[in-house]
N, C-alpha and C. Protein backbone atom coordinates (compact mmCIF):
# COMPACT_ATOMS: atom_id res chain seq x y z
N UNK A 1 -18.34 21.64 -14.95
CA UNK A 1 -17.49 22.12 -13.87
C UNK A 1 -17.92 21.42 -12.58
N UNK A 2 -16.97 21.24 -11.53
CA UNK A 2 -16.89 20.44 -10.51
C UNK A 2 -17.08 21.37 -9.59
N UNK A 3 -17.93 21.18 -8.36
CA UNK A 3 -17.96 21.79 -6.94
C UNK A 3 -16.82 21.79 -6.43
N UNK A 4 -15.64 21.63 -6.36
CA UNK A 4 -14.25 21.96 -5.65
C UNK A 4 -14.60 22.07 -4.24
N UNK A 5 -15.47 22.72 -3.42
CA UNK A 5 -15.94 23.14 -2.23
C UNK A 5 -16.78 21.83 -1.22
N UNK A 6 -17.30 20.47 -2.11
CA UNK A 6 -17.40 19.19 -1.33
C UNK A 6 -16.53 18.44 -1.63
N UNK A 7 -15.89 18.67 -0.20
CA UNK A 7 -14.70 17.47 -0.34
C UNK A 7 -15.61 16.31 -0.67
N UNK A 8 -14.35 15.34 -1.44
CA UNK A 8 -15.30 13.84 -1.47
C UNK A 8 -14.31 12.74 -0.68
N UNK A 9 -15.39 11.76 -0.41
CA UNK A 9 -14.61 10.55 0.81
C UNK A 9 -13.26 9.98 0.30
N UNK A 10 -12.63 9.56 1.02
CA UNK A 10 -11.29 9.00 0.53
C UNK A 10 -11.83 7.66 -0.25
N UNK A 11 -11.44 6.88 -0.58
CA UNK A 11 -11.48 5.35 -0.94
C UNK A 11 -11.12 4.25 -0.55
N UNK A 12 -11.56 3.37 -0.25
CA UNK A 12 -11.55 2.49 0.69
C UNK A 12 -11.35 1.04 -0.23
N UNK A 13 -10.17 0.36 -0.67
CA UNK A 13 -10.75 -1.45 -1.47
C UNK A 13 -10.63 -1.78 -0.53
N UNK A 14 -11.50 -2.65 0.11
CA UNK A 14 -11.97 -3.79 1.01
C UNK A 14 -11.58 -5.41 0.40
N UNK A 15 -10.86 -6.23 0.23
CA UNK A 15 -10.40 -7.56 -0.34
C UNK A 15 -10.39 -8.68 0.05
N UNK A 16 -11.37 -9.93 0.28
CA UNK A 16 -11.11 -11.11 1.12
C UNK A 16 -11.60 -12.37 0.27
N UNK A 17 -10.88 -13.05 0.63
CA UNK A 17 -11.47 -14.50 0.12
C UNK A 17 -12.92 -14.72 0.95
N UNK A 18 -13.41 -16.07 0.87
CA UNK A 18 -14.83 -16.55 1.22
C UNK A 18 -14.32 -16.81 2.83
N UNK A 19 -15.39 -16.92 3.15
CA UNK A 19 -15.69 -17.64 4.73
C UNK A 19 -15.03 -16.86 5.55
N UNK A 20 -14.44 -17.37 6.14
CA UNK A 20 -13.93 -16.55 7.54
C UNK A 20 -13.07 -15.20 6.84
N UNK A 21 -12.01 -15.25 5.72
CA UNK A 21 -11.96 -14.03 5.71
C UNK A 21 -12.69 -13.43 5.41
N UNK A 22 -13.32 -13.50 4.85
CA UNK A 22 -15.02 -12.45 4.55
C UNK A 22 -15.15 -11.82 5.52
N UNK A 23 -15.95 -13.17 6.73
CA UNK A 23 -16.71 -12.66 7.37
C UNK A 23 -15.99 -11.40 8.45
N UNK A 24 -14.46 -11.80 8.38
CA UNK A 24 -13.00 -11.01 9.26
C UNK A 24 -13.23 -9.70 8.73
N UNK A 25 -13.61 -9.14 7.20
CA UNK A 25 -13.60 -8.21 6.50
C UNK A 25 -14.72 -7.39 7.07
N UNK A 26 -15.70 -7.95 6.62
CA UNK A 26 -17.13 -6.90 7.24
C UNK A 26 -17.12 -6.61 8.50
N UNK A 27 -16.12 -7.50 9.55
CA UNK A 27 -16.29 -6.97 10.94
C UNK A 27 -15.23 -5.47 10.99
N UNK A 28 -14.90 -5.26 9.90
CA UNK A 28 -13.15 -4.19 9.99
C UNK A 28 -14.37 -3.11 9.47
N UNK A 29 -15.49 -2.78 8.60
CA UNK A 29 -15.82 -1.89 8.09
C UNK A 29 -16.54 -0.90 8.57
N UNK A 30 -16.17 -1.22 9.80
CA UNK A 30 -16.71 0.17 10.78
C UNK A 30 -15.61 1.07 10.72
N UNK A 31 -14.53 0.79 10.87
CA UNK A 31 -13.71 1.78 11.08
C UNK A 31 -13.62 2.66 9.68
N UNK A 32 -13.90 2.26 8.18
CA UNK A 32 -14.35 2.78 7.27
C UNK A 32 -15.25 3.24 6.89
N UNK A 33 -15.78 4.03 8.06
CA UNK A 33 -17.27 4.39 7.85
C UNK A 33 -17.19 6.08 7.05
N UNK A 34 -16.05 6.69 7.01
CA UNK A 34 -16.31 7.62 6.41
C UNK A 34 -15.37 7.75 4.89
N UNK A 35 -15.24 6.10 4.12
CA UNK A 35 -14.61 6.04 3.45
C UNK A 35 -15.64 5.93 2.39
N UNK A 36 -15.78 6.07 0.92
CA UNK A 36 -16.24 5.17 0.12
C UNK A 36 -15.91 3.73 -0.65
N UNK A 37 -16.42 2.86 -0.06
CA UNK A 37 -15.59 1.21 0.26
C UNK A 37 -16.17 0.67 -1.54
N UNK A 38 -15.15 -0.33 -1.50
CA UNK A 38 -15.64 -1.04 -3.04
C UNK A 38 -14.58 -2.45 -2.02
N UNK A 39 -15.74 -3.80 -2.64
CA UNK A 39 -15.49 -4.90 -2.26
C UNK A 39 -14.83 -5.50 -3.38
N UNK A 40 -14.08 -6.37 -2.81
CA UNK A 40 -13.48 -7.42 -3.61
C UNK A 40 -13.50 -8.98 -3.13
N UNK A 41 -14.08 -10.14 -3.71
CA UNK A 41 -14.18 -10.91 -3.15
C UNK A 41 -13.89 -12.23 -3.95
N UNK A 42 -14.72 -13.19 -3.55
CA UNK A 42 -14.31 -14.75 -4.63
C UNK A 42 -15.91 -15.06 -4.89
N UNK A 43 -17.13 -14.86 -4.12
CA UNK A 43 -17.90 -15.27 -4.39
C UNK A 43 -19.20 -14.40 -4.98
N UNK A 44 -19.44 -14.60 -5.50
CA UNK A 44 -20.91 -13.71 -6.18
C UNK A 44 -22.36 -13.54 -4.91
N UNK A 45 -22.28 -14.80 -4.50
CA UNK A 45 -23.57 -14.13 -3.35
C UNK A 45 -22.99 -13.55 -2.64
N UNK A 46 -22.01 -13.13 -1.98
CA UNK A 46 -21.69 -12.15 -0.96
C UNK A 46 -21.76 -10.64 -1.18
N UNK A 47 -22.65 -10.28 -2.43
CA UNK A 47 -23.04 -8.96 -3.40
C UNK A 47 -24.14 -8.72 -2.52
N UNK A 48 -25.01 -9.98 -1.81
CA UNK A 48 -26.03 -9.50 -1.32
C UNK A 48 -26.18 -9.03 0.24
N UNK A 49 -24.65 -8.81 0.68
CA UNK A 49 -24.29 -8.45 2.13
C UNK A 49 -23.69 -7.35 1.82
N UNK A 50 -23.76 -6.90 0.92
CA UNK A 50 -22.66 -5.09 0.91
C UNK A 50 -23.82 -4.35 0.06
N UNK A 51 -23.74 -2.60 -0.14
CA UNK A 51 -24.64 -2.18 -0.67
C UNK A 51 -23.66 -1.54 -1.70
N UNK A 52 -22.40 -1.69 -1.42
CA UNK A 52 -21.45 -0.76 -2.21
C UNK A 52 -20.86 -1.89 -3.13
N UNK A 53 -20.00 -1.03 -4.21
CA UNK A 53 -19.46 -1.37 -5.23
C UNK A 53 -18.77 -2.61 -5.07
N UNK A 54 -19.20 -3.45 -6.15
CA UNK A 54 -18.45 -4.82 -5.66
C UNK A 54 -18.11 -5.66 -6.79
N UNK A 55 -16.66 -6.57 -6.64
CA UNK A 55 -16.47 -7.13 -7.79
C UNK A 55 -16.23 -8.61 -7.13
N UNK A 56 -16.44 -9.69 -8.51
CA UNK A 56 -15.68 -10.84 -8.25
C UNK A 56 -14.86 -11.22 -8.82
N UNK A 57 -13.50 -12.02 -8.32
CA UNK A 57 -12.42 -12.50 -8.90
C UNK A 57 -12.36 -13.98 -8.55
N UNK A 58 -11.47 -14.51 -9.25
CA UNK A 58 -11.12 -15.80 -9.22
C UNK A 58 -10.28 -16.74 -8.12
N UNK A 59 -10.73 -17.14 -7.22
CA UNK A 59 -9.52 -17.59 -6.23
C UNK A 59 -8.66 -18.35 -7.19
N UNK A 60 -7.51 -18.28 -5.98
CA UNK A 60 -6.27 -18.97 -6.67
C UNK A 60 -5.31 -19.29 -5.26
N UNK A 61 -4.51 -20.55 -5.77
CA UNK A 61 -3.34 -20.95 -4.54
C UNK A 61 -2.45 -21.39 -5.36
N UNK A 62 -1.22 -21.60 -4.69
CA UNK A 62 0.02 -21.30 -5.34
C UNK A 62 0.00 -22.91 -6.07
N UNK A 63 -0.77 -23.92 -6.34
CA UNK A 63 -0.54 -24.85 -6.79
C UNK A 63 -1.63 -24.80 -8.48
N UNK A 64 -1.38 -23.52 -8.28
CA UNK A 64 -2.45 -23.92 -9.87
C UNK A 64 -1.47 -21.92 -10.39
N UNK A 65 -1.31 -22.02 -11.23
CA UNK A 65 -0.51 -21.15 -11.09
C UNK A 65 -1.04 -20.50 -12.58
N UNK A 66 -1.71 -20.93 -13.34
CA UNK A 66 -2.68 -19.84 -14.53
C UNK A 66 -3.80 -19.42 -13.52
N UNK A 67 -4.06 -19.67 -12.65
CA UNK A 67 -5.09 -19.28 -12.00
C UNK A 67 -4.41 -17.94 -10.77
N UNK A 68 -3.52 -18.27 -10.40
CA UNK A 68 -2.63 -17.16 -9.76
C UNK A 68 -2.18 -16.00 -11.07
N UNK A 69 -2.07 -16.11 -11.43
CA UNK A 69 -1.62 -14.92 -12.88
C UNK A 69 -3.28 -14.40 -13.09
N UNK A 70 -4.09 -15.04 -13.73
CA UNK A 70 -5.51 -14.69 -13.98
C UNK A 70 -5.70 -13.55 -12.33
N UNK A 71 -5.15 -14.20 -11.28
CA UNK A 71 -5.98 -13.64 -10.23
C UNK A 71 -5.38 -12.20 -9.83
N UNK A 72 -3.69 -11.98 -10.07
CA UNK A 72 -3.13 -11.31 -10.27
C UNK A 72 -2.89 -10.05 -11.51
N UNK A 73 -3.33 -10.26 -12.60
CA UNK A 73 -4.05 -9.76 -13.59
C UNK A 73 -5.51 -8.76 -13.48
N UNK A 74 -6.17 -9.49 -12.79
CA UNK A 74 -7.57 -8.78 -12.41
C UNK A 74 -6.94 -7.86 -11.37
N UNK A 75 -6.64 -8.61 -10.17
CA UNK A 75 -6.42 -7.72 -9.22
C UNK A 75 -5.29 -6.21 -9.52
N UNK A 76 -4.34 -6.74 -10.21
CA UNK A 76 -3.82 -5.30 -10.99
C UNK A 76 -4.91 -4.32 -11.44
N UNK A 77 -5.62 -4.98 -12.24
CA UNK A 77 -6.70 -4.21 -13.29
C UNK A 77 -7.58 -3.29 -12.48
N UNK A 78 -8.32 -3.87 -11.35
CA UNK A 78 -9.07 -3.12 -10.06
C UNK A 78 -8.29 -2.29 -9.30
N UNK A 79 -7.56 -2.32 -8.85
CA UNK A 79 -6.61 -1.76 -8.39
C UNK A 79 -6.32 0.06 -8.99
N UNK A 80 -6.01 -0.55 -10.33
CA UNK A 80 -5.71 1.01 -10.77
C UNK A 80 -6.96 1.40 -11.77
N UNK A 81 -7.56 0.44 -11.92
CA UNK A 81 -9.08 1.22 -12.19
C UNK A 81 -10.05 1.90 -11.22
N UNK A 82 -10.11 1.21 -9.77
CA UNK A 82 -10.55 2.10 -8.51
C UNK A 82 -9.55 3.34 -7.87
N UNK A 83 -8.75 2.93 -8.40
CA UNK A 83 -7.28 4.14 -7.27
C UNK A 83 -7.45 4.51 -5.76
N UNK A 84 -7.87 3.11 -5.01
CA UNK A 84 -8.07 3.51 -3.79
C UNK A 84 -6.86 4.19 -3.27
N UNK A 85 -7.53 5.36 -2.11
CA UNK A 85 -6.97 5.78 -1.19
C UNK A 85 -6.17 4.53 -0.25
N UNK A 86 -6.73 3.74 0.05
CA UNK A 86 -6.23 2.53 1.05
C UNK A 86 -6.54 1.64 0.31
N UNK A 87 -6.21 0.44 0.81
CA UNK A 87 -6.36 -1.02 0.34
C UNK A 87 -6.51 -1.68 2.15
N UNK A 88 -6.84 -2.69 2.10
CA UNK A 88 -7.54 -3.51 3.16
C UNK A 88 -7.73 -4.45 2.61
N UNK A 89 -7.10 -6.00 3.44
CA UNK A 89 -7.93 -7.17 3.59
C UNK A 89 -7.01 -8.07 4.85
N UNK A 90 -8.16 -9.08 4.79
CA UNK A 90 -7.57 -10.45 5.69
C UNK A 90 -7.53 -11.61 5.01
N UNK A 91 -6.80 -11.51 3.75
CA UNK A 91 -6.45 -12.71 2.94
C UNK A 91 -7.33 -13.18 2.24
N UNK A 92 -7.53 -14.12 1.35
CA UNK A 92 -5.67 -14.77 1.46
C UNK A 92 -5.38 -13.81 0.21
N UNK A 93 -5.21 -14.77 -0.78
CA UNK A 93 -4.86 -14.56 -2.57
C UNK A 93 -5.49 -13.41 -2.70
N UNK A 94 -6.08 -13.41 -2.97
CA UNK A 94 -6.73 -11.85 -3.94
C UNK A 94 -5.98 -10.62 -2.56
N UNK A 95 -6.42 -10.96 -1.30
CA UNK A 95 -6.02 -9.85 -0.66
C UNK A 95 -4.70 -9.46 -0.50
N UNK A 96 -3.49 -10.92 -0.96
CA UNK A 96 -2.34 -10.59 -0.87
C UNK A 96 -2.15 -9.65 -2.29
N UNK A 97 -2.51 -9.99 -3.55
CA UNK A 97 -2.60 -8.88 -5.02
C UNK A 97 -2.83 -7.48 -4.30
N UNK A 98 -3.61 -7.48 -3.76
CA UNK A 98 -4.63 -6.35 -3.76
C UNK A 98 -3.77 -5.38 -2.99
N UNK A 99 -2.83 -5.95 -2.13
CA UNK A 99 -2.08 -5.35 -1.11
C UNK A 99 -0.84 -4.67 -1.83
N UNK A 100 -0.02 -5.66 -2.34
CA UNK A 100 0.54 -5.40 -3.67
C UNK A 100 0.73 -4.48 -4.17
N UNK A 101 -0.50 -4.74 -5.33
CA UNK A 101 -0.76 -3.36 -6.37
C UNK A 101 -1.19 -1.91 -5.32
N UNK A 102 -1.48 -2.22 -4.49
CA UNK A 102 -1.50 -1.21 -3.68
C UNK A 102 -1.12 0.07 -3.19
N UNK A 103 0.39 -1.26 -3.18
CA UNK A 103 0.87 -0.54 -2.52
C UNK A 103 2.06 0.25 -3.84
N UNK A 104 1.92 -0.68 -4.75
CA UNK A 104 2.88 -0.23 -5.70
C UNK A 104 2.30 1.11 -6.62
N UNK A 105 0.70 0.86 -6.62
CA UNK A 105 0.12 2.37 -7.05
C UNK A 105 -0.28 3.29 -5.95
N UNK A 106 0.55 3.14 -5.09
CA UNK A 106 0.63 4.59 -4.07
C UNK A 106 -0.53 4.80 -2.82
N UNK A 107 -1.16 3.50 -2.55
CA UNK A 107 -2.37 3.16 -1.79
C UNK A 107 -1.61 3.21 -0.30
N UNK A 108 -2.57 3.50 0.78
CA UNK A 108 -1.83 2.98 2.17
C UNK A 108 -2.43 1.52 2.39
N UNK A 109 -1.89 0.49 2.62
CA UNK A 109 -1.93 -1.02 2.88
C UNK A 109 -2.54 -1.63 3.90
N UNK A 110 -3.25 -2.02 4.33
CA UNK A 110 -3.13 -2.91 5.61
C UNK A 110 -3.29 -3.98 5.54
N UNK A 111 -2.82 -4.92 5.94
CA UNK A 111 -3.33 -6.62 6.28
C UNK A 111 -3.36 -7.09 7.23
N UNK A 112 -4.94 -7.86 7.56
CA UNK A 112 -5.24 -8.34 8.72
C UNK A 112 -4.99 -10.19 8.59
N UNK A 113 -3.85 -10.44 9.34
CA UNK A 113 -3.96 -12.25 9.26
C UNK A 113 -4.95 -12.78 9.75
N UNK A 114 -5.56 -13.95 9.48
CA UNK A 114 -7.24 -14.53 9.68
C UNK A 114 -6.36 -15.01 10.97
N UNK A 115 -7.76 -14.83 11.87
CA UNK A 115 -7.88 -15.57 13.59
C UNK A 115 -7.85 -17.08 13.04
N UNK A 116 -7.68 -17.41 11.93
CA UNK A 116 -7.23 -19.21 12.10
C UNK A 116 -5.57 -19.63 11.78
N UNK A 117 -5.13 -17.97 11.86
CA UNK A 117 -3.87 -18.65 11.99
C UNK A 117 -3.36 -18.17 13.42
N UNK A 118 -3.36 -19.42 14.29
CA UNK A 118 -3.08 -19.71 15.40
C UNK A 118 -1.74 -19.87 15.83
N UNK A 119 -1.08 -20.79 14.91
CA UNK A 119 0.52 -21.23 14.99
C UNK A 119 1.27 -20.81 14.09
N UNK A 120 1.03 -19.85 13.58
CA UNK A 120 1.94 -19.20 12.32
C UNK A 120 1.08 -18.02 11.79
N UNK A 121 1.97 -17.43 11.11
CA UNK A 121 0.83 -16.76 9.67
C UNK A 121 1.12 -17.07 8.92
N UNK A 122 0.10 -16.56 7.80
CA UNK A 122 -0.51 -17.42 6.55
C UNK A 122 0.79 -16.70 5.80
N UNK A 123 1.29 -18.44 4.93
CA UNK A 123 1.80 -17.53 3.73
C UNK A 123 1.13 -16.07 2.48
N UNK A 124 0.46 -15.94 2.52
CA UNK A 124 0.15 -14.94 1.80
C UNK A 124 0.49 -13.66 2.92
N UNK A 125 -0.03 -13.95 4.36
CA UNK A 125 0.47 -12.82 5.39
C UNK A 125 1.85 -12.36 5.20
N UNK A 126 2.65 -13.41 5.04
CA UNK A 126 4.05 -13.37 5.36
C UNK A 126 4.64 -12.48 3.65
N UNK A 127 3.68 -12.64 2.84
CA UNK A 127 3.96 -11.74 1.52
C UNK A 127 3.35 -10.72 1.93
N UNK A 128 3.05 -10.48 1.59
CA UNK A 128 2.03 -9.06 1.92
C UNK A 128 2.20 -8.18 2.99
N UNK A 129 3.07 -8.90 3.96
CA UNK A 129 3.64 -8.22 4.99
C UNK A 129 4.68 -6.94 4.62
N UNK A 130 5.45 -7.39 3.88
CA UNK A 130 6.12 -6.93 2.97
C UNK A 130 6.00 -5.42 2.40
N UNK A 131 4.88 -5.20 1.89
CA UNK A 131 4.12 -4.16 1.84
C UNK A 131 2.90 -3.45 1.78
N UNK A 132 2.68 -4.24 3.13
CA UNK A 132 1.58 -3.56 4.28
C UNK A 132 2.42 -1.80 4.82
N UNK A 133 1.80 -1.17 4.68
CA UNK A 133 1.73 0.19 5.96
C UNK A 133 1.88 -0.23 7.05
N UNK A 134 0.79 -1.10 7.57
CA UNK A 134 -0.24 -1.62 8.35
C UNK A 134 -0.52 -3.18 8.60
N UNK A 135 0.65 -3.55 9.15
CA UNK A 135 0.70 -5.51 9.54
C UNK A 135 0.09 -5.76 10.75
N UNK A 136 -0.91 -6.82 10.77
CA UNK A 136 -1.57 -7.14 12.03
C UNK A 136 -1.55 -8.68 11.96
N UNK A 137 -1.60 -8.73 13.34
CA UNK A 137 -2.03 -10.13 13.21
C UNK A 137 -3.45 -10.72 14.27
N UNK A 138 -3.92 -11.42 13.98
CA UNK A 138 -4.93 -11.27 15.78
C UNK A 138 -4.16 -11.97 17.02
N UNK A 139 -3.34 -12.85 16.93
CA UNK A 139 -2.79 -13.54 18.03
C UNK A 139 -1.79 -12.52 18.67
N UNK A 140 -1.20 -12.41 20.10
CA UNK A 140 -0.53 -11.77 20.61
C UNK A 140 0.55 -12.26 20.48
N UNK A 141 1.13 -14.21 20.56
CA UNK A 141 1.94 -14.75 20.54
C UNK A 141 2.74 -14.51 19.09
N UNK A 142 2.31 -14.58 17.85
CA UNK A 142 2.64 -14.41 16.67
C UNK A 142 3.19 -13.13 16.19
N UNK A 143 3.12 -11.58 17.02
CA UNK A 143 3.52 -10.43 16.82
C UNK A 143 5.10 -10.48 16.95
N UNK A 144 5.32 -9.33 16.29
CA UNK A 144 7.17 -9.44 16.30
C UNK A 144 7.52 -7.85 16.62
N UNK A 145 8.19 -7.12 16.70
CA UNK A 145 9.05 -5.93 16.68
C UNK A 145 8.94 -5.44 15.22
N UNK A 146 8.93 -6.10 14.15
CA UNK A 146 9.21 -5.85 12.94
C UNK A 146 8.00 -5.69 12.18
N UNK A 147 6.96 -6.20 12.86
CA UNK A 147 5.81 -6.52 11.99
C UNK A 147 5.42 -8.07 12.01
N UNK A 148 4.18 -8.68 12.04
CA UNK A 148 3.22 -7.90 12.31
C UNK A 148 2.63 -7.58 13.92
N UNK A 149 2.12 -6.54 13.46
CA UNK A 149 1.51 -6.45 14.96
C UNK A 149 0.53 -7.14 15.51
N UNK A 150 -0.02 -6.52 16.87
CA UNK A 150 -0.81 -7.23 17.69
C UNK A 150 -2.28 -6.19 18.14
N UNK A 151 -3.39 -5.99 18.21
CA UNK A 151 -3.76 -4.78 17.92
C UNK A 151 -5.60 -5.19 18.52
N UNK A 152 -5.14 -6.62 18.94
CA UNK A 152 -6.41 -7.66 19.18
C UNK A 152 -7.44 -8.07 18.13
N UNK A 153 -8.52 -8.94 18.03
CA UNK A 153 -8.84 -10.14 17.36
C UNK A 153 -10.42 -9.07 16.73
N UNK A 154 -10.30 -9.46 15.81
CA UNK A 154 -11.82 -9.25 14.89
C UNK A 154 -12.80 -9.86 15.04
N UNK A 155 -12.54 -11.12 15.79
CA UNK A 155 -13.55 -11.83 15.94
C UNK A 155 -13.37 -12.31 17.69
């Protein structure tokens, strides 16, 4: 039998490719401080910067396209094997899946476009926008009425 009487934390997937979105990701995880977070990422040493639950997946771009299915596949699989409360990332691939399945298994969404997109957003932004809750972008110039917003820079 279960304590019923401690609530437990909502759930938090956290999702980013390497390098700058990464590093875009860990700067967002304050505001999840009373979530229980599970990472999703591309690289295996970045296990040694989180203390919480963490997986790796396969990057992928739209020019290799068994590798987009593989990446889309997993990311389904995590998705409804964690049942986050939310979903979160700042791209690209895995975070656009992640947003996705997300949102399609009943998650609230957000996506943050990486501060290197300066003159556009990223195609994966521009998917995922789609069904985000929660569209951001960091540039002020790049915000629209419709989505995404403007909400200032992570970095």
């Amino acid at each position: 039998m279960t304590d019923q009487s401690v609530p437990t934390k909502p759930k938090a997937l956290a999702v980013a490719s390497g390098g700058g979105h990464w590093l875009q990701l860990l700067r967002l995880i304050p505001a999840f401080e009373d979530h229980d977070i599970v990472f999703v990422t591309v690289l295996e040493s970045y296990r040694r910067q989180v203390s919480n639950k963490f997986y790796v997946v396969r990057d992928a771009n739209r020019w290799n396209r068994f590798a987009v299915l593989t990446l889309a596949a997993r990311m389904a699989w995590i998705v409804h094997h964690e049942k986050p409360d939310v979903v979160v990332s700042t791209g690209a691939a895995p975070g656009y899946f992640a947003v996705l399945f997300g949102h399609l298994f009943g998650a609230r969404t957000i996506w943050v476009d990486s501060i290197a997109n300066v003159d556009r957003l990223s195609l994966s932004g521009e998917l995922a926008g789609k069904h985000a809750d929660l569209w951001l972008t960091q540039w002020p110039h790049l915000a629209k009425a419709a989505g995404p917003h403007y909400a200032g820079a992570v970095l």
